[in-house]
Every structure is written in structure tokens, then in C-alpha cells.
Protein backbone atom coordinates (compact mmCIF):
# COMPACT_ATOMS: atom_id res chain seq x y z
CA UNK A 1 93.76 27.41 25.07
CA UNK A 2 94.70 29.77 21.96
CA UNK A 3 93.28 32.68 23.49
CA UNK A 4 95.41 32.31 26.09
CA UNK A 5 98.78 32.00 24.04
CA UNK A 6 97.69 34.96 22.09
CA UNK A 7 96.82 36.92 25.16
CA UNK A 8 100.66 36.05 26.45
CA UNK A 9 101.70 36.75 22.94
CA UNK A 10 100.05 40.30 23.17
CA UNK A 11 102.09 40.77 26.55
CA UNK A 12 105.18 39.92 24.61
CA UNK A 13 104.33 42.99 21.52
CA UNK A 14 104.21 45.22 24.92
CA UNK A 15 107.31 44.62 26.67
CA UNK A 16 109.20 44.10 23.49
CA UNK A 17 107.95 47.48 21.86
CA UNK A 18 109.28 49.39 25.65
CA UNK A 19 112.59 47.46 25.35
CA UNK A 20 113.52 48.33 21.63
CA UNK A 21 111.03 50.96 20.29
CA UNK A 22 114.03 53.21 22.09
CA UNK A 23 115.90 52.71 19.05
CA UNK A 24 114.58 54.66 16.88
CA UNK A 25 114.61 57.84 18.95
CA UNK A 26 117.99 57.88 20.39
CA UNK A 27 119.00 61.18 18.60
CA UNK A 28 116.04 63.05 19.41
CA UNK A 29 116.90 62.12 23.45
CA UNK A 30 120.22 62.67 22.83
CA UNK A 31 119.43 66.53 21.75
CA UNK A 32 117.20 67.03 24.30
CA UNK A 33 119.30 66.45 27.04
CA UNK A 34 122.29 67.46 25.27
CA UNK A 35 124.49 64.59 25.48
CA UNK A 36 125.91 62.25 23.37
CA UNK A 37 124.59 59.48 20.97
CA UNK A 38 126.54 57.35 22.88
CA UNK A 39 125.62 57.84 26.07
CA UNK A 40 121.99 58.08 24.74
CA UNK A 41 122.15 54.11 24.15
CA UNK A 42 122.81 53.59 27.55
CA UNK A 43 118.51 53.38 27.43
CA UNK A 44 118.99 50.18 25.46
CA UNK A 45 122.09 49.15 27.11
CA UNK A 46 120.94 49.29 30.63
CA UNK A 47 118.06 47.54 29.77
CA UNK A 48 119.24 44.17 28.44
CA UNK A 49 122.32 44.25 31.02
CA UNK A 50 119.52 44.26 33.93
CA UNK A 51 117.96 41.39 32.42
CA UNK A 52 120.66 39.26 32.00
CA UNK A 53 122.03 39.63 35.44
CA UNK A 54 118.79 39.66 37.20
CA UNK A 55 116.30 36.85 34.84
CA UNK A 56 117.49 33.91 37.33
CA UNK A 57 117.13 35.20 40.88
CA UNK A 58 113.95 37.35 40.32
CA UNK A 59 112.45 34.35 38.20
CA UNK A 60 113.53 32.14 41.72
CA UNK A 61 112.30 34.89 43.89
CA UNK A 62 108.75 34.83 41.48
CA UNK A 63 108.26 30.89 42.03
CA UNK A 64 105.71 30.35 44.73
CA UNK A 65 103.37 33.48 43.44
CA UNK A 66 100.04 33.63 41.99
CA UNK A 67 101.10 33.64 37.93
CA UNK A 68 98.31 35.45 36.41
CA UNK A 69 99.03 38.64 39.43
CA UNK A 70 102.74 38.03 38.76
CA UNK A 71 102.15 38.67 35.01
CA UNK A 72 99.44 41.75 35.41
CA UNK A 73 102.29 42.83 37.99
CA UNK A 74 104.75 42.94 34.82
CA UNK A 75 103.17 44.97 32.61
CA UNK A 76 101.75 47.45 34.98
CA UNK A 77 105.02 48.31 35.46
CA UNK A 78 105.80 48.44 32.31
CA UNK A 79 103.00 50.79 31.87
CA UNK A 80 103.80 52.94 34.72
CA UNK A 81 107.66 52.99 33.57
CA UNK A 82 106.28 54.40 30.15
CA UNK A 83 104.71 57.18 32.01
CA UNK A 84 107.77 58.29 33.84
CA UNK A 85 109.77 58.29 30.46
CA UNK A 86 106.91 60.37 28.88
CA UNK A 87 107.58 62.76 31.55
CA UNK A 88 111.33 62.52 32.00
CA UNK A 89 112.97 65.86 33.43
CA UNK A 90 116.16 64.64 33.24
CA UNK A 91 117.94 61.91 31.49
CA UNK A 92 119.11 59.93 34.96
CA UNK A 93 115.30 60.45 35.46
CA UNK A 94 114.72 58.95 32.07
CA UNK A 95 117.71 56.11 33.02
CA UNK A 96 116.30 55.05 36.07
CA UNK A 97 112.40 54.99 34.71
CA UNK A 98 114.11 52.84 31.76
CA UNK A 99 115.55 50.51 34.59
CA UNK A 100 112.84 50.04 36.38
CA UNK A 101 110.81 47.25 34.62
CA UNK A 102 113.73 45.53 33.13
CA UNK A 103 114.35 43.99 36.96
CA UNK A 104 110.43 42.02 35.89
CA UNK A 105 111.36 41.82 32.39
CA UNK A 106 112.37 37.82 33.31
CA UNK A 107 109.72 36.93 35.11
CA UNK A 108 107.08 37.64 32.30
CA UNK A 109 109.69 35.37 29.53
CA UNK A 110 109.88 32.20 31.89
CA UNK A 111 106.37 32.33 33.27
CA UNK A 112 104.74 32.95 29.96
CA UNK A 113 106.60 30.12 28.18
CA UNK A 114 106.18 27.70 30.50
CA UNK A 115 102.25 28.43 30.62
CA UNK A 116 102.65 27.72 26.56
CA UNK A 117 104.42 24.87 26.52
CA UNK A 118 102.70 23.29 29.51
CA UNK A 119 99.58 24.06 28.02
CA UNK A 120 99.05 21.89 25.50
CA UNK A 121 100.62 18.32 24.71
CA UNK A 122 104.39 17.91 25.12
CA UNK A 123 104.91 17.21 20.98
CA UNK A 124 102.91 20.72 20.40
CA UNK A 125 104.66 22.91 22.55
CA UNK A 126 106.93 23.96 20.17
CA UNK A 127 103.74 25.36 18.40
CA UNK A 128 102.14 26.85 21.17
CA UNK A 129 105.59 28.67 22.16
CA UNK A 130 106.38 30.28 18.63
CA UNK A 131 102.79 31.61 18.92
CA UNK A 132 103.82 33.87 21.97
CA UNK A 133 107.49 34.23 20.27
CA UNK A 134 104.82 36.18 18.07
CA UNK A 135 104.85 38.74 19.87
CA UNK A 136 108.32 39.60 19.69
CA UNK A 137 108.40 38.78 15.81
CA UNK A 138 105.24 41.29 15.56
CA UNK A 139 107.37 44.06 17.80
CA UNK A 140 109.47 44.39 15.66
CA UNK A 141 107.31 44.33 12.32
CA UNK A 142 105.24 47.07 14.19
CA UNK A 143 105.86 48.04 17.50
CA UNK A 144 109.47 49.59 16.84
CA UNK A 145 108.19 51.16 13.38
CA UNK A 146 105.24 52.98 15.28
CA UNK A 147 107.04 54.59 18.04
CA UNK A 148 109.79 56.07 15.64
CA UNK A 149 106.89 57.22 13.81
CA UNK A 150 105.17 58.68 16.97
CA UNK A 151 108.80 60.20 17.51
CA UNK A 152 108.58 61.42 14.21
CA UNK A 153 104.97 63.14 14.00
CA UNK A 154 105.25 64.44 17.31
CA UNK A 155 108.04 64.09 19.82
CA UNK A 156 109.75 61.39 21.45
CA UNK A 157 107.92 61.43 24.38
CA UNK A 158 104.85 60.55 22.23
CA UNK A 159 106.81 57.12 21.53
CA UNK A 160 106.53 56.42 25.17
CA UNK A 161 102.93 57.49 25.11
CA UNK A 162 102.39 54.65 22.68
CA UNK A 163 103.89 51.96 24.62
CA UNK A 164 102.22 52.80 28.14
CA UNK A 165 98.94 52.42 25.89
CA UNK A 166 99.87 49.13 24.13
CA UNK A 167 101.03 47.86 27.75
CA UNK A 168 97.83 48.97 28.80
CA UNK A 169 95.63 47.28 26.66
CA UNK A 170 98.01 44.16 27.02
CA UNK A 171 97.04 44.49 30.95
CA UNK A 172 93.22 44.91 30.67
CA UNK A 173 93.65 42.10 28.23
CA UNK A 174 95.30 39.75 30.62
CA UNK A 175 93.25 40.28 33.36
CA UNK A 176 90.10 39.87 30.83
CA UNK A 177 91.30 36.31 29.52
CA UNK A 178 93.42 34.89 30.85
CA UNK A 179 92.48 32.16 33.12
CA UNK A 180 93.67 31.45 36.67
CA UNK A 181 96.70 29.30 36.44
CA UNK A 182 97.58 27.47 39.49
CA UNK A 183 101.18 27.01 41.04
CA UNK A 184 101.85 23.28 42.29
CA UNK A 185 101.26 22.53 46.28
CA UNK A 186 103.98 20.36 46.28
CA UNK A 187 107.21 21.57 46.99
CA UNK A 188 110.14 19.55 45.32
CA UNK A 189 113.37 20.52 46.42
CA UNK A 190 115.14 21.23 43.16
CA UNK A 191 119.09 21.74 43.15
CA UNK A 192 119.65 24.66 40.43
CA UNK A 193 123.44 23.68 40.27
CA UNK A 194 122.67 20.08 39.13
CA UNK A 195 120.23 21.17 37.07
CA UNK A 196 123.50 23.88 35.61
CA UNK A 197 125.87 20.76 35.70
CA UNK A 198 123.76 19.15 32.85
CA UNK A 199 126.06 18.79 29.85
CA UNK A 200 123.52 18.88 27.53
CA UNK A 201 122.05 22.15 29.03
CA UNK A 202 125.25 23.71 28.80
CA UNK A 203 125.70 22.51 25.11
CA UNK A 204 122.63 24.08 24.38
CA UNK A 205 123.19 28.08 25.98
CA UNK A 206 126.71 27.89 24.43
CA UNK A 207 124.79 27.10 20.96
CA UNK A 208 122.05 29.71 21.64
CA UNK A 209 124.22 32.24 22.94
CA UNK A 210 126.76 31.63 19.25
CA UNK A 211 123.19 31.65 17.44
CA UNK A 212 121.98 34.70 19.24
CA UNK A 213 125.34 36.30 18.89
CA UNK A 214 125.70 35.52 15.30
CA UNK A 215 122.30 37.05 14.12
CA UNK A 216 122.93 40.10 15.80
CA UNK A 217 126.56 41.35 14.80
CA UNK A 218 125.16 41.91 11.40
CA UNK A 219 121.47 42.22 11.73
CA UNK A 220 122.24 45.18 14.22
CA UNK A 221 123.77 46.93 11.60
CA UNK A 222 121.74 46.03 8.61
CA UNK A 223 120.58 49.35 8.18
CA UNK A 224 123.97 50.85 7.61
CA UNK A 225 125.97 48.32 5.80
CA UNK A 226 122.75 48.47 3.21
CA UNK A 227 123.08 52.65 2.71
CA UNK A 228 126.98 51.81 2.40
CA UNK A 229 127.71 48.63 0.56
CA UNK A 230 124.28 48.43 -1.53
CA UNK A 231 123.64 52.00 -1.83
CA UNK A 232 120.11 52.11 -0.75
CA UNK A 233 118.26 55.31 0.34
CA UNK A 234 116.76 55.96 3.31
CA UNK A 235 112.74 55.36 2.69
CA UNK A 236 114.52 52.04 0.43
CA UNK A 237 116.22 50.74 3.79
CA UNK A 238 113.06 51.13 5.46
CA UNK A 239 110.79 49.10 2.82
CA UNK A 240 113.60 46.27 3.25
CA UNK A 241 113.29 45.83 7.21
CA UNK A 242 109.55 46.08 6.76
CA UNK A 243 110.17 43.24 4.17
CA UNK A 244 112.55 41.42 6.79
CA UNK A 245 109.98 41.67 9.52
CA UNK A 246 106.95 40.58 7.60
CA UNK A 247 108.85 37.32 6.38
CA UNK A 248 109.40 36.84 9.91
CA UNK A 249 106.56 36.35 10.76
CA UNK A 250 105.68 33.12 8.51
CA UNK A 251 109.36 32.17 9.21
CA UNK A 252 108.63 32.12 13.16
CA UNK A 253 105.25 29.74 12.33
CA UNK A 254 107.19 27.73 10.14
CA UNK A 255 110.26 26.90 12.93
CA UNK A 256 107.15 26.11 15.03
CA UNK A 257 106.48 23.16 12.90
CA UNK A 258 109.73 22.16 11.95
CA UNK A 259 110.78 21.87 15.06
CA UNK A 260 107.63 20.06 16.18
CA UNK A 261 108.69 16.95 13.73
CA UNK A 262 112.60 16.96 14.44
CA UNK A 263 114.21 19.62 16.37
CA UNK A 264 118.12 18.79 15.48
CA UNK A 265 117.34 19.16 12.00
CA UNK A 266 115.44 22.13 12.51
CA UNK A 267 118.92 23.71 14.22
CA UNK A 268 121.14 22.30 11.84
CA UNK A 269 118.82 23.69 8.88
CA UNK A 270 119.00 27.03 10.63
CA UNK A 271 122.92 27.28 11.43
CA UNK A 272 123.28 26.36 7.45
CA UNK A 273 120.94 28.95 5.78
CA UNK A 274 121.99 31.46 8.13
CA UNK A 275 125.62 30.88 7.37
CA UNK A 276 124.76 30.89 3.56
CA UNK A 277 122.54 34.17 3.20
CA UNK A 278 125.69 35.95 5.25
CA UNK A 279 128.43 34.56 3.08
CA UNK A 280 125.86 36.26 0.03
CA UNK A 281 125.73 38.88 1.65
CA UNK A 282 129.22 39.73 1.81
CA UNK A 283 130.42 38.40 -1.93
CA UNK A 284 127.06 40.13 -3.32
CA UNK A 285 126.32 42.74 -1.10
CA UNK A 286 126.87 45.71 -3.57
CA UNK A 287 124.26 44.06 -6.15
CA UNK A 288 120.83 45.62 -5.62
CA UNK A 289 118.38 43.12 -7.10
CA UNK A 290 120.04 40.20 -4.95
CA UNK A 291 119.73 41.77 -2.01
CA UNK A 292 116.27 42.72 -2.21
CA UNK A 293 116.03 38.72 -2.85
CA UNK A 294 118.28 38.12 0.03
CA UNK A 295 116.37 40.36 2.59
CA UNK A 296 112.97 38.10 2.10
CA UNK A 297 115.31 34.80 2.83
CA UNK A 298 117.02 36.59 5.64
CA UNK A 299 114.16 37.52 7.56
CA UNK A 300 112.47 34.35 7.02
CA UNK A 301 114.80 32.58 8.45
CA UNK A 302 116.33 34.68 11.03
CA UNK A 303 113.15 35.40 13.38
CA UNK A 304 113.47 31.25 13.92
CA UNK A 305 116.73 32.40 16.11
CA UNK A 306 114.98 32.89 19.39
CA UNK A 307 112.51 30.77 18.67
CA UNK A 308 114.88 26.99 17.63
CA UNK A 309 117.54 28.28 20.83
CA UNK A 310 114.92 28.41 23.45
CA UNK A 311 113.24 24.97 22.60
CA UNK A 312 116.91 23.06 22.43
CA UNK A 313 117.75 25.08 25.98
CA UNK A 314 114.07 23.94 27.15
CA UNK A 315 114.02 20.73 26.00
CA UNK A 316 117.60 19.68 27.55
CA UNK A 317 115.69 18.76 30.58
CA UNK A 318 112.22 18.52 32.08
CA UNK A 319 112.81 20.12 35.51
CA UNK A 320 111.84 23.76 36.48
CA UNK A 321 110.82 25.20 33.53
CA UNK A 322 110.62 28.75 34.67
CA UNK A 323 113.95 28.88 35.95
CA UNK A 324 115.04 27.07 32.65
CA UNK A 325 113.18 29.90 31.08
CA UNK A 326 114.91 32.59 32.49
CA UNK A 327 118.45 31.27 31.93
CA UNK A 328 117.14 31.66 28.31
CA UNK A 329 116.14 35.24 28.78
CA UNK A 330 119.75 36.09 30.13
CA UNK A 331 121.39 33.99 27.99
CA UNK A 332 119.33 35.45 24.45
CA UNK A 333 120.24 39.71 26.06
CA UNK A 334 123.60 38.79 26.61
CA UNK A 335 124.09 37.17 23.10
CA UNK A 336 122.15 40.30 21.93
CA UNK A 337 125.27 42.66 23.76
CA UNK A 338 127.72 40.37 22.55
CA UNK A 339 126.81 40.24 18.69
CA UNK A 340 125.87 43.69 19.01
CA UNK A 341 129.53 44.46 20.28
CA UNK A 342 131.49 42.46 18.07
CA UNK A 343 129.43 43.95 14.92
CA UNK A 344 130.55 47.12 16.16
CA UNK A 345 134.12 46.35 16.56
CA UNK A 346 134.33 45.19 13.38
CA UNK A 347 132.94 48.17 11.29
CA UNK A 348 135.27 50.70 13.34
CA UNK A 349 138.22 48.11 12.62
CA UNK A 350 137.78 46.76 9.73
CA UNK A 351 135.14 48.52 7.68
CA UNK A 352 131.13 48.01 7.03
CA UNK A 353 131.91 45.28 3.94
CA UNK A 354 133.43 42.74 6.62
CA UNK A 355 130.98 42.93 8.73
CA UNK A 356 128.90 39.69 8.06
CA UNK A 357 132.09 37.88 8.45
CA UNK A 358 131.43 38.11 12.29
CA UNK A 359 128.27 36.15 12.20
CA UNK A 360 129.88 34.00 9.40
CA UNK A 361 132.29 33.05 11.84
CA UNK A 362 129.96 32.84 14.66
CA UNK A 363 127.88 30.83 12.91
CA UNK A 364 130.88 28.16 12.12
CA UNK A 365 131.39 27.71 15.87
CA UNK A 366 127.46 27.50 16.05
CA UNK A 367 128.20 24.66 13.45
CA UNK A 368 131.22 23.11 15.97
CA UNK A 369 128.71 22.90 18.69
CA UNK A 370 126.17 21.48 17.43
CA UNK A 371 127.86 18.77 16.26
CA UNK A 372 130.39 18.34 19.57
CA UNK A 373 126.61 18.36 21.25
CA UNK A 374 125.11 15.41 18.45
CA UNK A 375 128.21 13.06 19.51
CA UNK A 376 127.76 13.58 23.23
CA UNK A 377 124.40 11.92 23.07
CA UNK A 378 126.00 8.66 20.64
């Protein structure tokens, strides 16, 4: 049973490393092809827009297949869309090969979690889900870091070199361990509007989606406002999100179990740390010492994001889990573009030093929700 969830979590370190281990090497692609930074993020951009448009109907279209083929079919795309970048001629050559495996992207978020949490008792799933949200915590501890070192040692094309091997190994491990998972005979005729119409579902994607939103207008920027505002040099800023992953990592185990005991607290202890380590941030943010302090809290509890909004979006109600699943996966990449956006905004409007004032805010209407969604079920 844990072999499994680490298998899927493995899967997860693959497909996250493709979709943000761009990051790091957007100026080297940008020289290349001689274009602009800019336009150069279009390889992130692209990739999260696909997936929030497309997670429902290919997750829909995905439903009645074999899931253990459906998932080796994932990554081998992934693998194969690594190759093409590698070898890029062009940069629409390099857009479209970028493109390509976001469309599947869904289908590997809502199958995988709903082989987690279906595969052990309904009071551990929590648990067995933050074990595969591993993978993403671990992507970004590692994966990213590697490939903007591969970028670095080599070339950029070396990054995507990296990730067609990781989602290689991630395939060979699949198809190694992980068991044959049978889809249901029975066909229930499920109406996805009804299942949309439930107020408490809705109460939970606007509260992921604020969440979401809120931990990336600032987190996207961390790296900047903490050469600006705190003065920190380069190799100094990169120690710190090291720091901020690694914490992460025990922070995304420790949501596991929180939220395994009492879920609304588990939100409402998230919303409230969040919102206090950002309002530090901004009053202290020039003082070295406390934000080397802050970082450790930060990370700890910010990898719990993903993590506490996809158990109160799963848990609003027991039918169709994979669909379910993928509403999460467009709702979490269009929170990422929206916080992402509005972080942006605010440094070219009002300056680096305001910026965690966006998730502070973000976070209060977090706060409204939540508790407009606690009196709805009085």
C-alpha cells in the first residue's frame, strides 16, 4: 500500500520538475531565441493555462480507462515532451513541445489522488494523500534546484535532459510497482452540475482558490523582495529557499496529521499563521536575523497550502472523486496565475515592500470564507 503512494508520489517529483524546473532557465531561452523575458514565460504560462481549462473534460474523457495505462500514458509523454524541448529548433517548437503534456497533466492529479485516498481507510486518507503531495513538496526542494543547475553547468537544454530522465525512471517505476487498479463495472449516472451546485463545494474552491492565490502573490516573488527589502545576496537567497523547501517537507507530513484529527481547525490554523508570518514580513522585512527565522516558519507552513485546500474541496462530497480531483487541479493553476498576477501588479504599482500586503489581504477574505462556510453548516 505505501509503495504504491510513493510510486504515485515519484510520478508527482516528475511532472512537477517539467512544469516549473522552466523557471530557472528562462533567460538562457530567452537569449537563445532572441526574444524577450517576457515572452520567454509564456513556457510557464501556457502550461498552467492548459491545465486549468482542460483538468475537467480530459479527467471526464479519462474515466472508463485502464488507470495504471492511463498513468504510464502520462508520463511517457511527459518524457517524450522533454525530448522535443531538448531538441527545440525554434521557440514555437519549444511552445508547442511545452504544451503538449500539460493537456494529461489532469488526468495524472485526479487519478493519483483518488488511488491515495481510496486506498487506505477513509480517516487516513488525508495521510496517504500528503504522501503523494510529496512529490510536489520534494520538486521543489530538488527538482527545480537541479535543472537550473543542469542549466547552469551545461546548457539549458541539459535541464530538459534531466527531466525526460526523472520522468523516465518515474515510468519504469510505475509500471514495476504499481499494481493493477481496477475501474468499477457499474456505471452510475452522475450529474456533474449537481455535483457543481453543492454549496459546500463551492465554499471550498472559493477558499482554495483565496488560499492558493494568497501564497503565491508573495511567495512568487520571494526571491526579489529578499535581495531588495532584506538585502540578501544571491548564493544567501538561495540557502533561504533551500531552507523554505526543506521545512516543507515536515510541514506537508505534519498537515497530513492535523488534518487527519480535525480538518477545520487544521484550515483555520493555516489561514492564521499564514496571515501572521506575512504581516512580519512586511513590518520586519528589512531585519536580517528575523527573516532567516521567518523563512523556516514560512515554509513550514506554506507547503500545507495544496495539501489542507484539496482535502476541504475533496471532502465536500463523496461522489466522483476524479472529477472532484481535477476541479482541484484547475482550480490550484488558476490560483497559481492569479496570485502570481496580482504579486506582480503590485511591485510595478506600488513597490517590492507592499507586496505581502496582497496575500495579507487575500488571506483576510480566506478568513471571510471560511467562516461564511462554518455557519452554512450550523
Amino acid at each position: 500500500m505505501k509503495r504504491t503512494l510513493y510510486v504515485l508520489a515519484l510520478g508527482i517529483f516528475g511532472i512537477t520538475t517539467t512544469e516549473f524546473g522552466v523557471i530557472g532557465i528562462l533567460p538562457q531561452i530567452a537569449d537563445t531565441y532572441h526574444i524577450t523575458i517576457d515572452k520567454a514565460g509564456w513556457l510557464l504560462s501556457i502550461f498552467a493555462l492548459i491545465i486549468a481549462i482542460s483538468a475537467p473534460f480530459i479527467t471526464l474523457a479519462f474515466s472508463d480507462a485502464d488507470r495504471k495505462r492511463t498513468l504510464l500514458l502520462v508520463i511517457a509523454l511527459f518524457s517524450i515532451s522533454n525530448i522535443l524541448s531538448a531538441i527545440a529548433p525554434s521557440f514555437p517548437f519549444l511552445l508547442f513541445a511545452r504544451a503538449l503534456p500539460a493537456i494529461l497533466h489532469p488526468v495524472f492529479w485526479s487519478v493519483g489522488l483518488a488511488v491515495a485516498a481510496g486506498s487506505v481507510p477513509a480517516d487516513e486518507s488525508p495521510k496517504a494523500v500528503s504522501i503523494v503531495f510529496g512529490g510536489l513538496t520534494l520538486a521543489t526542494v530538488f527538482g527545480i534546484p537541479m535543472a537550473t543547475f543542469m542549466a547552469e553547468m551545461f546548457s539549458w537544454r541539459a535541464s530538459f535532459v534531466l527531466s525526460a530522465v526523472i520522468n523516465s525512471i518515474s515510468f519504469l517505476s510505475l509500471w514495476i510497482f504499481l499494481p493493477y487498479i481496477p475501474v468499477s463495472g457499474a456505471k452510475i449516472k452522475i450529474s456533474y452540475w449537481k455535483i457543481l451546485g453543492n454549496r459546500s463545494l463551492l465554499f471550498s474552491l472559493l477558499l482554495a482558490c483565496l488560499m492558493i492565490s494568497a501564497m503565491f502573490s508573495t511567495y512568487g516573488y520571494l526571491a526579489d523582495y529578499l535581495k531588495n527589502i532584506t538585502h540578501m545576496t544571491g548564493s544567501e537567497i538561495g540557502v533561504m529557499l533551500l531552507i523554505f523547501g526543506i521545512t516543507g517537507v515536515a510541514g506537508n507530513y505534519f498537515s497530513g496529521k492535523l488534518l487527519s484529527k480535525n480538518k477545520e481547525r487544521t484550515t483555520l490554523l493555516f489561514i492564521v499563521s499564514l496571515l501572521g508570518i506575512h504581516s512580519l514580513t512586511y513590518f520586519m522585512g528589512a531585519n536580517y536575523n528575523l527573516m532567516v527565522f521567518l523563512i523556516i516558519f514560512w515554509g513550514f507552513i506554506h507547503s500545507g497550502g495544496f495539501l489542507i485546500s484539496n482535502v476541504n474541496i475533496t471532502s465536500s462530497t463523496s461522489e466522483a472523486p476524479e472529477f472532484i480531483n481535477s476541479i482541484f487541479t484547475s482550480c490550484g493553476n488558476l490560483a497559481v496565475t492569479i496570485g502570481s498576477t496580482i504579486g506582480g501588479l503590485a511591485i510595478l504599482k506600488i513597490g517590492i515592500h507592499q507586496l505581502p500586503w496582497t496575500s495579507i489581504v487575500l488571506l483576510g477574505l480566506s478568513l471571510l470564507v471560511f467562516t461564511l462556510k462554518s455557519l452554512t453548516k450550523m
